[in-house]
N, C-alpha and C. Protein backbone atom coordinates (compact mmCIF):
# COMPACT_ATOMS: atom_id res chain seq x y z
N UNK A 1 90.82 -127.93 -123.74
CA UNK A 1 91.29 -128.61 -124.91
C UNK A 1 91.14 -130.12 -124.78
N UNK A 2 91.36 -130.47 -123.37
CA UNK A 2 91.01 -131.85 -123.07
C UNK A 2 90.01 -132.29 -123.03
N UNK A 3 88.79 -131.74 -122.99
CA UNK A 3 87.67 -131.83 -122.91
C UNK A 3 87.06 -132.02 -124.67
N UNK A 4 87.60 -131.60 -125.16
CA UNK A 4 87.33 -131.33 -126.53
C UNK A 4 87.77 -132.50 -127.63
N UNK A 5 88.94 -132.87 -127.56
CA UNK A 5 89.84 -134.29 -127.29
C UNK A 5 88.82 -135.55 -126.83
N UNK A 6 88.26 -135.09 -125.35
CA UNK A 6 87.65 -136.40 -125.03
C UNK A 6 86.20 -136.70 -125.83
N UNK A 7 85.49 -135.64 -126.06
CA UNK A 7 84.37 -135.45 -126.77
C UNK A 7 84.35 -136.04 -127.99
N UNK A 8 85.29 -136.01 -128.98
CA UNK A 8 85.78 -136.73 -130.36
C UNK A 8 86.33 -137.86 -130.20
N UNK A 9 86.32 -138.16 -129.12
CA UNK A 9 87.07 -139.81 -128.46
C UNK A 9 86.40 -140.55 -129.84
N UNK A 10 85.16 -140.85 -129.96
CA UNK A 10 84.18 -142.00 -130.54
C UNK A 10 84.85 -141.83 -132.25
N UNK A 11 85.18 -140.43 -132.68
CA UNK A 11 85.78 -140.05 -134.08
C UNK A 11 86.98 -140.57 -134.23
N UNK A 12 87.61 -140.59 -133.36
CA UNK A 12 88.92 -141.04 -133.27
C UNK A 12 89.08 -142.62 -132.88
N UNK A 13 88.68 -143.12 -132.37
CA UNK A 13 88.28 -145.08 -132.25
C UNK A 13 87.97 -144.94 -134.35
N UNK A 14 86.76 -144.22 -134.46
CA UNK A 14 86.32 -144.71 -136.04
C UNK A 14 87.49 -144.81 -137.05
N UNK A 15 88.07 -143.56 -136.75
CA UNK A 15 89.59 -143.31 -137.84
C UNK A 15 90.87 -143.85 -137.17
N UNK A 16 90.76 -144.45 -136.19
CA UNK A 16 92.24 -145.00 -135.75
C UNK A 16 92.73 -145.75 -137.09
N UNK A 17 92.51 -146.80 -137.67
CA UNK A 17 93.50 -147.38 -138.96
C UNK A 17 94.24 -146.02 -139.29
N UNK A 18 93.58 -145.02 -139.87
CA UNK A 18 93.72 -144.09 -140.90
C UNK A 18 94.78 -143.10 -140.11
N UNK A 19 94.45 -142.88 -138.95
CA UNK A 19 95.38 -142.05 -138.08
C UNK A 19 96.98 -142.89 -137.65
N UNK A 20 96.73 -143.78 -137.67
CA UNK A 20 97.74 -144.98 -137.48
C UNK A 20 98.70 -144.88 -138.86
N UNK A 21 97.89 -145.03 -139.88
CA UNK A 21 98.77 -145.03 -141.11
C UNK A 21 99.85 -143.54 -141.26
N UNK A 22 98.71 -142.50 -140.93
CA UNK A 22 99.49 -141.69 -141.52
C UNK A 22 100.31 -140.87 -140.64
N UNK A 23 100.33 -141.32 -139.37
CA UNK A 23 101.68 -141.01 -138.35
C UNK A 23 102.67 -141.89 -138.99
N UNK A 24 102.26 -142.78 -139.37
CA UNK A 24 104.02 -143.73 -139.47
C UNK A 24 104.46 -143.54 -141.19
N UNK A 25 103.68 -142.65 -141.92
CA UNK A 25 104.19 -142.28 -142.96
C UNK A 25 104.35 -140.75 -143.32
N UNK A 26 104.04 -140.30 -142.03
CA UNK A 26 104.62 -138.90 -141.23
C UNK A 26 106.20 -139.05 -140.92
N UNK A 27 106.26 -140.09 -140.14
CA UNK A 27 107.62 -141.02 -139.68
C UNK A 27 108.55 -140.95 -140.89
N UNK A 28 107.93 -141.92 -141.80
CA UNK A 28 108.55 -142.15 -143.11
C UNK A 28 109.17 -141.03 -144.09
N UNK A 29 107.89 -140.23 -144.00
CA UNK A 29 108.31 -138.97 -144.82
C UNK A 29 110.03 -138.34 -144.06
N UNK A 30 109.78 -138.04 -142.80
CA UNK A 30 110.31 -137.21 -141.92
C UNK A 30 112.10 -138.12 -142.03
N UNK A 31 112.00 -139.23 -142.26
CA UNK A 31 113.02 -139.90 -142.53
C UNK A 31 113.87 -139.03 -144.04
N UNK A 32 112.84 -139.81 -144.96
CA UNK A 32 113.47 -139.54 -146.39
C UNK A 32 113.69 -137.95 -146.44
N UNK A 33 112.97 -137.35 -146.07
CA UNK A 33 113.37 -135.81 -145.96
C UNK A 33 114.79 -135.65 -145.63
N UNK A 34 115.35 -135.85 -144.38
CA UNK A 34 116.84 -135.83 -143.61
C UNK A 34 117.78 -136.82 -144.79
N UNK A 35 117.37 -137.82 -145.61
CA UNK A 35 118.49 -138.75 -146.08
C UNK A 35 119.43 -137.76 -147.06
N UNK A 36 118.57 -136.95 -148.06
CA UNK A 36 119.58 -136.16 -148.86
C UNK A 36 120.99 -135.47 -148.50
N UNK A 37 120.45 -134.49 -147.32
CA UNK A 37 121.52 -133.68 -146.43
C UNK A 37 122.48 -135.15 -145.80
N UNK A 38 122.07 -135.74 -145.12
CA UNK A 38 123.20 -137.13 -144.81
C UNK A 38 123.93 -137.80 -146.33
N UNK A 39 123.52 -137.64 -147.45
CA UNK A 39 123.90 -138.17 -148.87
C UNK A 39 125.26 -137.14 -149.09
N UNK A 40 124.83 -136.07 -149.23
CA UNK A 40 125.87 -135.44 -149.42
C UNK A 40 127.15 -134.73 -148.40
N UNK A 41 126.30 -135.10 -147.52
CA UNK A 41 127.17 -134.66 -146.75
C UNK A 41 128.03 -135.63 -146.45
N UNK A 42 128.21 -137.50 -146.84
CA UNK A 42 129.13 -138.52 -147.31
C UNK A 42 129.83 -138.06 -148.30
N UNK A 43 129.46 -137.39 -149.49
CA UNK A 43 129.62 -137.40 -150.60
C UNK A 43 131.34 -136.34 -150.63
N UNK A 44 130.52 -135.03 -149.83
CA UNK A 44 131.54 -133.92 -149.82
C UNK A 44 133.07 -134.24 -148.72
N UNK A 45 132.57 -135.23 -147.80
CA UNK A 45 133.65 -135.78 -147.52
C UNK A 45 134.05 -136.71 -147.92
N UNK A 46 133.83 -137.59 -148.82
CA UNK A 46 134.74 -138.62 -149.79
C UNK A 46 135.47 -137.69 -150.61
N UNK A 47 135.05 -137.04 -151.34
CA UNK A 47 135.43 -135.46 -152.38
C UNK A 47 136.76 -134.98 -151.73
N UNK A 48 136.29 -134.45 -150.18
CA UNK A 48 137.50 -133.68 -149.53
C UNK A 48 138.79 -135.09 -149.29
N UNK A 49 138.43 -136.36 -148.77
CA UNK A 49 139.52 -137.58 -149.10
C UNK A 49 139.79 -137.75 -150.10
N UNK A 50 139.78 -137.21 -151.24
CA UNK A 50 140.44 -137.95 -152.19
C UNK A 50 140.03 -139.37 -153.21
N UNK A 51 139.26 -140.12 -152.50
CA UNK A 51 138.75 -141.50 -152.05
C UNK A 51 137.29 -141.32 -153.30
N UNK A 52 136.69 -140.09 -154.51
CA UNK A 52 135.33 -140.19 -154.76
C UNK A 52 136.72 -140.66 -156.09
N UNK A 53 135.55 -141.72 -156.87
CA UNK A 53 135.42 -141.94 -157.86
C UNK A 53 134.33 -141.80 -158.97
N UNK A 54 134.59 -142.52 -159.91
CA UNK A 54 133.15 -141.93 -160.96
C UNK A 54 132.18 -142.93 -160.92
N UNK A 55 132.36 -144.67 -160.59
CA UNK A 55 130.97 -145.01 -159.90
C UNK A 55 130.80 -144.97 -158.71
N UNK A 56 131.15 -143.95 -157.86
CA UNK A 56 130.68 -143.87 -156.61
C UNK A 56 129.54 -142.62 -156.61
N UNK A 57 130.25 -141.25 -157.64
CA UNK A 57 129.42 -140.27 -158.03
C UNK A 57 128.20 -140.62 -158.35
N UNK A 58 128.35 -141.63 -159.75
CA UNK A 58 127.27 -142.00 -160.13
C UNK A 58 126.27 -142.58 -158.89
N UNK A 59 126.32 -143.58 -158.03
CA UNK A 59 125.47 -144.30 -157.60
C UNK A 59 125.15 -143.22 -156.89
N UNK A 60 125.97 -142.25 -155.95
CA UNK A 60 125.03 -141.38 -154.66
C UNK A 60 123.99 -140.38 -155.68
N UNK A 61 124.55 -140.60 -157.10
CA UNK A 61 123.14 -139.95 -158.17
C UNK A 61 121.92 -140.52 -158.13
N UNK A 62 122.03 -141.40 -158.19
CA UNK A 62 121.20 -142.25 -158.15
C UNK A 62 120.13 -142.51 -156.86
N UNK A 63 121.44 -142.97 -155.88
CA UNK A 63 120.41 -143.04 -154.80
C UNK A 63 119.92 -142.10 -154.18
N UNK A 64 120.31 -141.01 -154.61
CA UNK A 64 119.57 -139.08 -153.87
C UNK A 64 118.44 -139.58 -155.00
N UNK A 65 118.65 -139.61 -156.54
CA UNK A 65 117.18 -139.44 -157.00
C UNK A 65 115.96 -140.62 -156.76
N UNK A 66 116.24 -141.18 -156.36
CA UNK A 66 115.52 -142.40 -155.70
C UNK A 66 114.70 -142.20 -154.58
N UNK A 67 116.03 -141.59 -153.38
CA UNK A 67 115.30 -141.01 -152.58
C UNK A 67 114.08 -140.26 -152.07
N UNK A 68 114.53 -138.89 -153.28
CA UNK A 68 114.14 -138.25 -153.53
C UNK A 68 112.51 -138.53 -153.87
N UNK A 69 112.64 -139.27 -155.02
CA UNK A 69 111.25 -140.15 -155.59
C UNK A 69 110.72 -140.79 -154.37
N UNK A 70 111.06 -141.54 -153.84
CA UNK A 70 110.32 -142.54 -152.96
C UNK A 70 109.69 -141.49 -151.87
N UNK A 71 110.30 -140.21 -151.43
CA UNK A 71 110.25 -139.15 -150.56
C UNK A 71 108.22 -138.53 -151.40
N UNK A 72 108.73 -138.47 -152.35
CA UNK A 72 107.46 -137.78 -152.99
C UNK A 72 106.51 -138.74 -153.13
N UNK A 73 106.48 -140.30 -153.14
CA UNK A 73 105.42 -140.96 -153.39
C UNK A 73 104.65 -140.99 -152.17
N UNK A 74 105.76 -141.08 -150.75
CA UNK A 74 105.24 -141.25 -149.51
C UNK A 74 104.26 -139.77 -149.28
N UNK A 75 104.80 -138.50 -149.58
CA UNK A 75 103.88 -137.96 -149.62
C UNK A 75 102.58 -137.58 -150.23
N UNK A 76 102.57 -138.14 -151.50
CA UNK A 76 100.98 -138.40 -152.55
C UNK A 76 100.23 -139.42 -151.28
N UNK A 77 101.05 -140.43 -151.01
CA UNK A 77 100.38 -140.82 -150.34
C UNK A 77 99.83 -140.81 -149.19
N UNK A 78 100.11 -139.86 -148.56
CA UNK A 78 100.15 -139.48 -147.22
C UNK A 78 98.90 -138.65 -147.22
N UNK A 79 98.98 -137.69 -148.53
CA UNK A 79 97.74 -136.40 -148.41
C UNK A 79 96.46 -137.75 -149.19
N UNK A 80 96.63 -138.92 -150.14
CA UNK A 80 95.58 -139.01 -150.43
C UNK A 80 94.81 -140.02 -149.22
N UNK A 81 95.49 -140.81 -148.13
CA UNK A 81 94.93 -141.04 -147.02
C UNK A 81 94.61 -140.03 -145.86
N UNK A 82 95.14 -139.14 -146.17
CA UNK A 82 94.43 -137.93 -144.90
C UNK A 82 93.12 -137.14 -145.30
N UNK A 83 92.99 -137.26 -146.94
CA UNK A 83 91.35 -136.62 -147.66
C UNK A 83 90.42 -137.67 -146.69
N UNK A 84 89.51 -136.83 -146.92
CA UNK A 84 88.14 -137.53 -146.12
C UNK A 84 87.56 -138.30 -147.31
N UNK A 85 87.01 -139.36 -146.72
CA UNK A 85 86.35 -140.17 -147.93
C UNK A 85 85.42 -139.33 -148.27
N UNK A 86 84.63 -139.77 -149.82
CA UNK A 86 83.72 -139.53 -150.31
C UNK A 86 82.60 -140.02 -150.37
N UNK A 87 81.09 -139.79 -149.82
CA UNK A 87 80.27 -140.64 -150.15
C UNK A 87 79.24 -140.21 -150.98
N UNK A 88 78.99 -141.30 -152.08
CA UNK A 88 78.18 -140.66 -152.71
C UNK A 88 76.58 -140.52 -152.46
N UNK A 89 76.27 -139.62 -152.74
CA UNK A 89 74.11 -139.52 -152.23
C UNK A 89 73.46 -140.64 -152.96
């Protein structure tokens, strides 16, 4: 397998930017993924204190759908830097 690895060495120098980008928006993704479950899981214990109000509801609305959004752009963007370019003939 190492051998195989070292053989594509020269492919991998060519695409390093591109491989670079999309580990750290691998990263990124892998972040915003986990924030929801941490959102509510603030949320259900403010709820169980006593302590939720109605702009507090509102904003963790907000910032889950935000999240959420920013979660999905990182991934459009993620698959349209991992397509192989196109060249035309």
């Amino acid at each position: 397998m190492f051998r195989v690895l070292s053989q594509l060495s020269w492919f991998f120098k060519q695409q390093k930017k591109r491989y670079i980008i999309a580990i750290s928006l691998l990263l990124l993704v892998s972040i915003f993924e986990l924030t929801p479950a941490f959102l509510i899981g603030r949320a259900i214990d403010t709820f169980q204190r006593g302590a939720m109000s109605t702009s507090y509801a509102i904003s963790m609305i907000v910032l889950m759908i935000a999240v959420v959004a920013i979660s999905y752009l990182l991934s459009l963007s993620l698959i349209h830097i991992s397509e192989p370019t196109r060249q035309e003939a």
